[in-house]
Protein backbone atom coordinates (compact mmCIF):
# COMPACT_ATOMS: atom_id res chain seq x y z
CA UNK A 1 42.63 105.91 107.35
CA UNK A 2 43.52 102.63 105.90
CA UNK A 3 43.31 100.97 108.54
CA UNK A 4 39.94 102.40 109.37
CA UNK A 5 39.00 101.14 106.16
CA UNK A 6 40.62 97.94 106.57
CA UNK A 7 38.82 97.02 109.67
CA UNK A 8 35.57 98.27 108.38
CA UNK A 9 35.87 95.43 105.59
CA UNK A 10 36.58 92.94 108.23
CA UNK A 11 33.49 93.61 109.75
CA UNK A 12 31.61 93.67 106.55
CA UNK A 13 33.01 90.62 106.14
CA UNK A 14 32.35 88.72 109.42
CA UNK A 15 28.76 90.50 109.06
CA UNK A 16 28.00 88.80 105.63
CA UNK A 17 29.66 85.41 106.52
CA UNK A 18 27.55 85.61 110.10
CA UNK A 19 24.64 86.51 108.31
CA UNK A 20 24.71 83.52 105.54
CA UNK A 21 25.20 81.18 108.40
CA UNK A 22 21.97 83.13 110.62
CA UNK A 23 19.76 82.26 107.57
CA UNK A 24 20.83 78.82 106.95
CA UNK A 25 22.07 77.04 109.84
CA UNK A 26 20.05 79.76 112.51
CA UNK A 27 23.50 80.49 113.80
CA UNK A 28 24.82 83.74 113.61
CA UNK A 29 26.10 85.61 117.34
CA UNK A 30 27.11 82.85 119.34
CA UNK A 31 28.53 80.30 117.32
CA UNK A 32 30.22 82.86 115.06
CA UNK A 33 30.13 86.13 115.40
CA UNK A 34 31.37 86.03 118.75
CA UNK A 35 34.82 83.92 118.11
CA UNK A 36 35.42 85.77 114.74
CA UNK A 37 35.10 89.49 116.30
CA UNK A 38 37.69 88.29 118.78
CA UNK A 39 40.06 86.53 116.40
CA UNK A 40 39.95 89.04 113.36
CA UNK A 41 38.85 92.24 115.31
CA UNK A 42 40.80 91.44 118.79
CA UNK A 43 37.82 92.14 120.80
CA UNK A 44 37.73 90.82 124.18
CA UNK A 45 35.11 88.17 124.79
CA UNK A 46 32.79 90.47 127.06
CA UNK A 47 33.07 92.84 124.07
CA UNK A 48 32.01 90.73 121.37
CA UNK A 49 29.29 88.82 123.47
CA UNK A 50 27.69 92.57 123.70
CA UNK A 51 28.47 93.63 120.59
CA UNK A 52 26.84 90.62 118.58
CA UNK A 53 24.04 91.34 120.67
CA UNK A 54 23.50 94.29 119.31
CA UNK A 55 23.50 93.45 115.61
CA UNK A 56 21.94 89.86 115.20
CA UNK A 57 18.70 90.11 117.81
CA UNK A 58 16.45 93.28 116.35
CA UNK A 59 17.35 92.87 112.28
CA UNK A 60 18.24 89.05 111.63
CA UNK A 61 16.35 87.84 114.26
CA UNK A 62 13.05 88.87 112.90
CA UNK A 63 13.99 88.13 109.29
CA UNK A 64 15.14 84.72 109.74
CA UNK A 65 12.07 83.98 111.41
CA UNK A 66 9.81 85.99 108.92
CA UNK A 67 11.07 83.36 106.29
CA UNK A 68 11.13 80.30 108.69
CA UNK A 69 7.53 81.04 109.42
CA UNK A 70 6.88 81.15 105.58
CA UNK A 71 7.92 78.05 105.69
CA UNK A 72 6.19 76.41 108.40
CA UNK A 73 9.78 75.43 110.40
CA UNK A 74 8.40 77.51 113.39
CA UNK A 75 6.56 76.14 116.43
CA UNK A 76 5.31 78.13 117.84
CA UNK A 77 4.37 76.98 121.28
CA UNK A 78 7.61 76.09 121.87
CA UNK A 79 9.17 79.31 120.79
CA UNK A 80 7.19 81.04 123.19
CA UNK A 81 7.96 78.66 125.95
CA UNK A 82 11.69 79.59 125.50
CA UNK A 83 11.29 83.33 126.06
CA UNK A 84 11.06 83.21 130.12
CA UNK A 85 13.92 81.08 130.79
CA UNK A 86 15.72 82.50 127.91
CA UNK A 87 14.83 86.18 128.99
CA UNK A 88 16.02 85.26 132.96
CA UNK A 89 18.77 83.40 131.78
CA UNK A 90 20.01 86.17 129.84
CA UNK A 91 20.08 88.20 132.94
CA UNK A 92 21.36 85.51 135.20
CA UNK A 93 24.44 84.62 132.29
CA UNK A 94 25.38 88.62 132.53
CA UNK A 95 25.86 88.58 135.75
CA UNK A 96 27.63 85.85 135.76
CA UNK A 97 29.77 86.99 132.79
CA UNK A 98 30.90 89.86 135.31
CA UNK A 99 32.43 88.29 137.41
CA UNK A 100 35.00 86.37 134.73
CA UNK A 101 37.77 87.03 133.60
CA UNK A 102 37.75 87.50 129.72
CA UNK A 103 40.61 85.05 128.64
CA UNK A 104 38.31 82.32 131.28
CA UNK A 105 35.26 83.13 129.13
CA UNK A 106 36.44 82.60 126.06
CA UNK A 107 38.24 78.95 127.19
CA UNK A 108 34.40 78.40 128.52
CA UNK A 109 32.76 79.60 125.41
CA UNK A 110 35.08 77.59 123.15
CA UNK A 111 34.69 74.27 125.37
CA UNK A 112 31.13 74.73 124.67
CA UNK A 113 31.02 75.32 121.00
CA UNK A 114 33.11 72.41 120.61
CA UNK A 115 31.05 70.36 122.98
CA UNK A 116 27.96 71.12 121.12
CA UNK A 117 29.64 70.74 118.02
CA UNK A 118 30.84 66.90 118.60
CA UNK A 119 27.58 65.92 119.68
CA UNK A 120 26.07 67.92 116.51
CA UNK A 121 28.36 65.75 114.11
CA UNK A 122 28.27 62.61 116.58
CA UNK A 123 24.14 62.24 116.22
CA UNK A 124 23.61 63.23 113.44
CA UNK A 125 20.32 61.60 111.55
C-alpha cells in the first residue's frame, strides 16, 4: 500500500512540475515528462512516450492555448500549417519507434533534448 501511495505522489509530482513548465515554457511531454517518468517511475522509454501522450495533448493542450490565445501569442496560420506534417509525422515517428530498442531511444531522445537545449541557451536574444 505504501508504495502504491508512494508512487502515486511521484506522479502527482512529475504531473504538477510538467504542468508548471506546459504553461510557461509550452513544454510539458517531451522535454519532461518523458525523461522524469523514466528516471523516477522506471518506465521504459516506449512507455513514457505513450503515456505522456495520453495526459498532456486533450487537457493541457487546450488550456495552454486557451490562455495563449488570450493573449495574442498564437498564430494562427502557422499553427494550422503544423498539423499535417505534425499529424503524419506522428505516425511515421511510431513506426519508427517500433522498431528500436528502448535503451537506443532514450540515448536518441536525450541527444536531442540536449541538442536543442545548447542551441536554446547558445542563441539566445
Amino acid at each position: 500500500m505504501a508504495e502504491g501511495l508512494g508512487r502515486d505522489a511521484k506522479t502527482l509530482a512529475v504531473a504538477g512540475v510538467c504542468g508548471i513548465a506546459a504553461g510557461m515554457f509550452g513544454v510539458g511531454g517531451g522535454a519532461l515528462l518523458v525523461p522524469l517518468l523514466g528516471l523516477f517511475l522506471g518506465y521504459t522509454q516506449h512507455r513514457a512516450q505513450g503515456t505522456s501522450l495520453v495526459a498532456l495533448i486533450p487537457p493541457t493542450g487546450i488550456l495552454a492555448l486557451l490562455s495563449y490565445a488570450k493573449e495574442g501569442y498564437v498564430s494562427w496560420k502557422t499553427g494550422l500549417l503544423l498539423i499535417p506534417g505534425l499529424f503524419l509525422g506522428g505516425v511515421a515517428g511510431g513506426i519508427m519507434a517500433k522498431r528500436i530498442k528502448p535503451e537506443r531511444m532514450r540515448q536518441m531522445f536525450a541527444a536531442l533534448v540536449f541538442v536543442l537545449g545548447a542551441l536554446e541557451a547558445l542563441l539566445a536574444r
